[in-house]
N, C-alpha and C. Protein backbone atom coordinates (compact mmCIF):
# COMPACT_ATOMS: atom_id res chain seq x y z
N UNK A 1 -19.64 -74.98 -22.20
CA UNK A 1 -19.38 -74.66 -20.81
C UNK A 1 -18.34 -73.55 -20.69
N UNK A 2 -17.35 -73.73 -21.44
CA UNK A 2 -16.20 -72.69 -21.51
C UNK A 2 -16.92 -71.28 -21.47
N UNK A 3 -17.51 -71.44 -23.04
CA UNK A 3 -18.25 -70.50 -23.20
C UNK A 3 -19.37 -69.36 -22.67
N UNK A 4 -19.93 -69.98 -22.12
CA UNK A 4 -20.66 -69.85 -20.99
C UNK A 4 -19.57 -69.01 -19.78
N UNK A 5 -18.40 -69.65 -19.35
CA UNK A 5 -17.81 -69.07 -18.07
C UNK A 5 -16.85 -67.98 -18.56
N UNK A 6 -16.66 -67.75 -20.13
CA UNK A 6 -16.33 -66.48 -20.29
C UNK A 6 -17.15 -65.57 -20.60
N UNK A 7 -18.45 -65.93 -20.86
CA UNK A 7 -19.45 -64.68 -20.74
C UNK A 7 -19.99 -63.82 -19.44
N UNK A 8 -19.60 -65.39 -18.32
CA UNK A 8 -20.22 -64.68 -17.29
C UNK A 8 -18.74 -63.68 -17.07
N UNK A 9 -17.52 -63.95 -16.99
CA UNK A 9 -16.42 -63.66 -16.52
C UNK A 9 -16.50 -61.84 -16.79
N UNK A 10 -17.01 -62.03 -18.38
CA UNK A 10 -17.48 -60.59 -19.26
C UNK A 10 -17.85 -60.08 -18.55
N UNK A 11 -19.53 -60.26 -18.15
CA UNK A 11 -20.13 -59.44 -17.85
C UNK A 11 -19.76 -58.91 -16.47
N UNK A 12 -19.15 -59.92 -15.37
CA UNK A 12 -18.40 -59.48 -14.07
C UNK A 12 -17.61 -58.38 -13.98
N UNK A 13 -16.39 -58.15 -15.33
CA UNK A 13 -16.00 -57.37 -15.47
C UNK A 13 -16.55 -56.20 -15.89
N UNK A 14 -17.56 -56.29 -16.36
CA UNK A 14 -18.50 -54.94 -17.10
C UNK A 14 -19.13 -54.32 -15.98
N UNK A 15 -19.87 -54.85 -14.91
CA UNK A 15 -20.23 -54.79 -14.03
C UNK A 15 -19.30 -53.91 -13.13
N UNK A 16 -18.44 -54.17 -12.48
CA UNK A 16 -17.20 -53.86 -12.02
C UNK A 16 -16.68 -52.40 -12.38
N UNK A 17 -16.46 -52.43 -13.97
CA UNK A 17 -16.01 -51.24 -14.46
C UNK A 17 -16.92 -50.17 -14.59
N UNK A 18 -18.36 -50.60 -14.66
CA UNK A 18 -19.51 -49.72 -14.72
C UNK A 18 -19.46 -49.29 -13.07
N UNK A 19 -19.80 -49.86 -12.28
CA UNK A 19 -19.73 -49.17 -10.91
C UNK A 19 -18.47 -48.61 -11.03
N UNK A 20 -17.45 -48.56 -10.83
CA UNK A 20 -16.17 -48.26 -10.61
C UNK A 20 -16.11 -46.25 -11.57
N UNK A 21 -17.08 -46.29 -12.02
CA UNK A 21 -17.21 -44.73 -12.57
C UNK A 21 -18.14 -43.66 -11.54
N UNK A 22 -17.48 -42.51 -11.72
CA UNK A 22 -18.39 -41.30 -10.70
C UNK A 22 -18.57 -40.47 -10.93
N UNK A 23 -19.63 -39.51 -10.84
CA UNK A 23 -19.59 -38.06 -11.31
C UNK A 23 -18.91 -37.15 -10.26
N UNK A 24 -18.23 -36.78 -10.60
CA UNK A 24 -17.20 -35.54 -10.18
C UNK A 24 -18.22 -34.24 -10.02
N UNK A 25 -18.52 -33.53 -8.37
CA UNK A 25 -19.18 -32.91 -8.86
C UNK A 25 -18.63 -31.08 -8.62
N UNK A 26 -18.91 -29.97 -9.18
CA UNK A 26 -17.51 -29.18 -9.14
C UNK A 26 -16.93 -28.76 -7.72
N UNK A 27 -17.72 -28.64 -7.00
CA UNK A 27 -17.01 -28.57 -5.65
C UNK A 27 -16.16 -29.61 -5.32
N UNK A 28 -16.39 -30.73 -5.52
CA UNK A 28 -15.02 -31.49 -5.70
C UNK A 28 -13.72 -31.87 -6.26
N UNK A 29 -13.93 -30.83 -7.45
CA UNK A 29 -13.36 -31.02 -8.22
C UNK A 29 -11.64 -30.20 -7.57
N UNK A 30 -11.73 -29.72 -6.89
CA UNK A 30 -10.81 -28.75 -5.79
C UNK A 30 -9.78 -29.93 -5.49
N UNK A 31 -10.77 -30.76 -4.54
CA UNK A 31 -9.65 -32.38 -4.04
C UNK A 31 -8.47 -32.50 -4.98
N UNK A 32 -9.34 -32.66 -6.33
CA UNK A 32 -8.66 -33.32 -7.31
C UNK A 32 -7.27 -32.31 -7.71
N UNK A 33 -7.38 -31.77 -7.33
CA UNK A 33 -6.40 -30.07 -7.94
C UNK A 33 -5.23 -30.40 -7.00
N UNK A 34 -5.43 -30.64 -6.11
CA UNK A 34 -4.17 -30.48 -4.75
C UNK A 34 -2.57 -31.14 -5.53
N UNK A 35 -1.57 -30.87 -4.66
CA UNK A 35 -0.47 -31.27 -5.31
C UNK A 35 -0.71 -32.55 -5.20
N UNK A 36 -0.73 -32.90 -3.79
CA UNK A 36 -0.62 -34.39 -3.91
C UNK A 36 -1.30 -35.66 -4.39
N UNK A 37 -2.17 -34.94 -5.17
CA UNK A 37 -3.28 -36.08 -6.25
C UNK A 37 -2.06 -35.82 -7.05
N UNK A 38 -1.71 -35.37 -7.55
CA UNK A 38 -0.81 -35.14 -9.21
C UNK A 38 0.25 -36.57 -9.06
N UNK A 39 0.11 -37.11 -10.27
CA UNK A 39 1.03 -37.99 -10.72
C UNK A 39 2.35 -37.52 -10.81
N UNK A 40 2.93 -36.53 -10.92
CA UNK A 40 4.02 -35.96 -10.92
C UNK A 40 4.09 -35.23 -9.80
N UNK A 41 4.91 -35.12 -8.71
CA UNK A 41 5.04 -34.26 -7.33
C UNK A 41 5.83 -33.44 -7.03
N UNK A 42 6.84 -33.73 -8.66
CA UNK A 42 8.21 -32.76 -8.60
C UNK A 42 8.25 -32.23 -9.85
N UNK A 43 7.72 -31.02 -10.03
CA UNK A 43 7.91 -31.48 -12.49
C UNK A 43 9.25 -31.14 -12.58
N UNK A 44 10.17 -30.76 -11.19
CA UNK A 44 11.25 -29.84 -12.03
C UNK A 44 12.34 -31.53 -11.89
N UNK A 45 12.20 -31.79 -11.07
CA UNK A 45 12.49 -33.53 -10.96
C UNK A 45 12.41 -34.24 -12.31
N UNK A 46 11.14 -34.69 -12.15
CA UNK A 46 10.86 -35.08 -13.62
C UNK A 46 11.29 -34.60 -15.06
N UNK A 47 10.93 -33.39 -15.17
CA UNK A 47 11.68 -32.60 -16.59
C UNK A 47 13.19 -32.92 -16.40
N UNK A 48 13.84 -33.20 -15.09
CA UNK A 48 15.44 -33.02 -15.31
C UNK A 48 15.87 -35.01 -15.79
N UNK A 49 14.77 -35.41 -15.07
CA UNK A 49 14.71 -36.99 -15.21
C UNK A 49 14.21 -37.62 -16.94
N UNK A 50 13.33 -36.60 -17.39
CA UNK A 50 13.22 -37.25 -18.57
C UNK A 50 14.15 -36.18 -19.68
N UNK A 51 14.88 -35.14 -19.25
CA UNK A 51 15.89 -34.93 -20.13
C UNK A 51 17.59 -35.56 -20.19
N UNK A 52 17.71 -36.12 -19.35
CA UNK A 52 18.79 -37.40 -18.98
C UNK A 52 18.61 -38.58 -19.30
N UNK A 53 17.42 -38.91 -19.45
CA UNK A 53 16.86 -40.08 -20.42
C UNK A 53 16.88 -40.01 -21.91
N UNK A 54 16.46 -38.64 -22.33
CA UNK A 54 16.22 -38.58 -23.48
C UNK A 54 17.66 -38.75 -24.48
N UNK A 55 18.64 -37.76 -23.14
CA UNK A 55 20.24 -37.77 -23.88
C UNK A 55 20.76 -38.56 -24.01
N UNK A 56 20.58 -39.55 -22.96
CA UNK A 56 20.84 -41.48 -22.86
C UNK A 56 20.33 -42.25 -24.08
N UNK A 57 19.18 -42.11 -24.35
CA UNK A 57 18.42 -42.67 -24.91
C UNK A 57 18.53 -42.19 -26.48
N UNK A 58 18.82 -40.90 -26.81
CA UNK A 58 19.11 -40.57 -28.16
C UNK A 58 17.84 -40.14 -29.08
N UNK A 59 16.71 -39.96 -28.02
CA UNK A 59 15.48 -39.73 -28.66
C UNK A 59 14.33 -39.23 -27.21
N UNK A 60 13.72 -38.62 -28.85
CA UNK A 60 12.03 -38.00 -27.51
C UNK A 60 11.07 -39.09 -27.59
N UNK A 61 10.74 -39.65 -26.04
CA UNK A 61 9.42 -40.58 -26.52
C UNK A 61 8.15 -39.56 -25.99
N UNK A 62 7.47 -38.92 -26.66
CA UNK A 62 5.89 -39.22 -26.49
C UNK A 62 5.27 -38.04 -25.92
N UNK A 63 6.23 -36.59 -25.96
CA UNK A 63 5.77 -35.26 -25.58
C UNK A 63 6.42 -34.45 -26.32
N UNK A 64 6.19 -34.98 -27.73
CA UNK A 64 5.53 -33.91 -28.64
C UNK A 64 6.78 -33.03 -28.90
N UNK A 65 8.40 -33.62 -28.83
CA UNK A 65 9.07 -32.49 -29.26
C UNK A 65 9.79 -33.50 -29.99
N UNK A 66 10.49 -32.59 -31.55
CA UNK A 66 11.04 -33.67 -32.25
C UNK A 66 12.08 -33.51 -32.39
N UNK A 67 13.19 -34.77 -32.91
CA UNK A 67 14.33 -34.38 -32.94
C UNK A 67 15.30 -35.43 -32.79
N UNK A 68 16.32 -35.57 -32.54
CA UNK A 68 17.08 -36.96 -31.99
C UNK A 68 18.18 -36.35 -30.90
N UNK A 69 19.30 -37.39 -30.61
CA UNK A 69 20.02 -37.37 -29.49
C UNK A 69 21.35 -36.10 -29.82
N UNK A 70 21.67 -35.48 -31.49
CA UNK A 70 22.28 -34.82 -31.94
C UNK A 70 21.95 -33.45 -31.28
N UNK A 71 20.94 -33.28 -30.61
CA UNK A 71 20.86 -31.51 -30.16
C UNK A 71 20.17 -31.05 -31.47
N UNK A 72 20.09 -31.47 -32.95
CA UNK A 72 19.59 -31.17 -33.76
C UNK A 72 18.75 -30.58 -34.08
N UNK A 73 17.44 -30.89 -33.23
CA UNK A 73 16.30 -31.20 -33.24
C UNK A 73 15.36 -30.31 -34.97
């Protein structure tokens, strides 16, 4: 029975995630461009926010520049 109610649970979710996809088509693709889709709304914000972190923190996480909290790099 379990078994059973996590297969259906599966496939609900498969279901779900399969609709939940779209083709983008290029004239739309414009929408997508605007500032205010962007996950970031400020980069100069952000760049100043994750270089005050990084000096805090004593390290780069996860964009690709190497080095530690010494200025070393």
């Amino acid at each position: 029975m379990l078994k059973r109610t996590n297969l259906l649970i599966a496939a609900v979710a498969l279901i779900v995630a399969i609709l939940g996809c779209a083709e983008v088509k290029p004239w739309q693709k414009g929408n997508l461009a605007k500032s205010h889709m962007a996950f970031d709304t400020d980069p100069a914000e952000s760049r100043f926010t994750q270089h005050v972190y990084t000096s805090k923190e004593g390290s780069h996480g996860g964009y690709g520049i190497g080095g530690g909290g010494c200025g070393c790099n």
